[in-house]
Protein backbone atom coordinates (compact mmCIF):
# COMPACT_ATOMS: atom_id res chain seq x y z
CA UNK A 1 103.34 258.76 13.15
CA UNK A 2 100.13 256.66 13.17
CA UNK A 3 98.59 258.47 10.25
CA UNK A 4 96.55 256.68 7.57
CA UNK A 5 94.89 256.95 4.70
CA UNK A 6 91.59 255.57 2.81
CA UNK A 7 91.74 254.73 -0.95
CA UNK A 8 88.73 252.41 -2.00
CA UNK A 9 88.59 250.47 1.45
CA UNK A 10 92.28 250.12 1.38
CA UNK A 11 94.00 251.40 4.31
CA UNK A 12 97.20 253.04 3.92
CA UNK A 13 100.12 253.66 6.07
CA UNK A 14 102.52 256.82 5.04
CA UNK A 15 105.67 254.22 3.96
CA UNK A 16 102.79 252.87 1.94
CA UNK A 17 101.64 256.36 -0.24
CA UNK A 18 105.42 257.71 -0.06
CA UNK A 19 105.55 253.98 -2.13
CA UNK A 20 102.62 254.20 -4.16
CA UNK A 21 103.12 257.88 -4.89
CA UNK A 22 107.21 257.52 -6.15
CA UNK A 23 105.74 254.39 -8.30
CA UNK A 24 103.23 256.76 -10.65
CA UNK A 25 106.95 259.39 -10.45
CA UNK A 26 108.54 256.42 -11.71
CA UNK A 27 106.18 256.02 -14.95
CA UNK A 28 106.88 259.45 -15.52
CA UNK A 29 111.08 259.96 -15.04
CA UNK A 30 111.82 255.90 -15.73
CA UNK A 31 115.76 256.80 -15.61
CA UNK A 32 115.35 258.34 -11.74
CA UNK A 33 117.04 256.38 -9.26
CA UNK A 34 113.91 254.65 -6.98
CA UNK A 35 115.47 256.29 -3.90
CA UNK A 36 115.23 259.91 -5.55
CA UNK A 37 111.52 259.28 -6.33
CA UNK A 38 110.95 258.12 -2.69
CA UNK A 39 112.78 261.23 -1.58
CA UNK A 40 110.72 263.19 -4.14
CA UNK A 41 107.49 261.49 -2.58
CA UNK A 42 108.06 262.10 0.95
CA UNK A 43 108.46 266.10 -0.09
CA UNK A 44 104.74 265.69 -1.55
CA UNK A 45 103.71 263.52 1.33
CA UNK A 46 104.93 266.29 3.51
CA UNK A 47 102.34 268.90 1.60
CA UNK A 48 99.24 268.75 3.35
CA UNK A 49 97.34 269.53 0.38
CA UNK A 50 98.82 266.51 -1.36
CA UNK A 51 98.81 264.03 1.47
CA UNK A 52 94.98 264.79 1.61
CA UNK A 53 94.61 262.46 -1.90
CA UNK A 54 95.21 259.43 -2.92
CA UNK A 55 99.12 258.96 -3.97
CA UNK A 56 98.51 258.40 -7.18
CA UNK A 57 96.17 261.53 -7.90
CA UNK A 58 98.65 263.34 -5.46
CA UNK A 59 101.99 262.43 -7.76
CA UNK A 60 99.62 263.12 -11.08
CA UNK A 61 98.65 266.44 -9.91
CA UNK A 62 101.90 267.53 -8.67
CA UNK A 63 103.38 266.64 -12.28
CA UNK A 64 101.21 268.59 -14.08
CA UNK A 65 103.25 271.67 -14.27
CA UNK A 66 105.44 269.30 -16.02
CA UNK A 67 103.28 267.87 -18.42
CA UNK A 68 102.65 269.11 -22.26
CA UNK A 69 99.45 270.72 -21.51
CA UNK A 70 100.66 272.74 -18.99
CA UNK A 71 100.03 276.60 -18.56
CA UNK A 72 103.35 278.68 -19.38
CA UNK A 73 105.98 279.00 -18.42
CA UNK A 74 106.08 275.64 -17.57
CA UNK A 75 105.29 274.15 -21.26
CA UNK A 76 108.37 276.02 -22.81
CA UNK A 77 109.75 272.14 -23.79
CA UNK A 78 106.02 271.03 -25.26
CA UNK A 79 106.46 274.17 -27.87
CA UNK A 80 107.48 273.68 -31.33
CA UNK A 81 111.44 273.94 -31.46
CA UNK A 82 113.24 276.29 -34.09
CA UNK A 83 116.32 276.40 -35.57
CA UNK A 84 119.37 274.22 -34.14
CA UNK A 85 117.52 272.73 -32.14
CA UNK A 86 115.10 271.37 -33.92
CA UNK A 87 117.68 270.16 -36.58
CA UNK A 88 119.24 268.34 -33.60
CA UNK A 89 116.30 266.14 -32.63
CA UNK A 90 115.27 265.86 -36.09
CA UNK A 91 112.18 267.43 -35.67
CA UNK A 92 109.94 267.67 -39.00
């Protein structure tokens, strides 16, 4: 596939944003196995939608359901946690 893409002049290939875009995954899930994140990428890649930005804006806006501030259901970790739980973690 000859596809590329423009970010600030810079010409990108898609092995190039699948790399750029499982990088910013990286920052976020540091544990992940580099391969998973790659895999991950190439699913967002594959997104039209998402392969229409930049990688890094592409990986940052598919994480936001992820993210503290995100709308519920998807912030049910970010609330406060009660009872054994919270003892667990040692949450004050």
């Amino acid at each position: 596939m000859n596809v590329q893409y423009y970010l600030l002049m810079e010409t990108l290939t898609p092995t190039q944003w699948i790399s750029q875009c499982a990088a910013r995954l990286h920052e976020r899930w540091p544990t992940v196995g580099r391969e998973q994140l790659e895999e991950v990428a190439i699913g967002i890649w594959q997104d039209g939608n998402f392969r229409q930005k930049p990688p890094i804006e592409a990986a940052t806006t598919w994480l936001q359901p992820v993210t503290v501030d995100a709308p519920a259901p998807y912030n049910a970790l970010a609330q406060p946690c009660h009872g054994p739980l919270r003892a667990a973690i040692g949450a004050n």
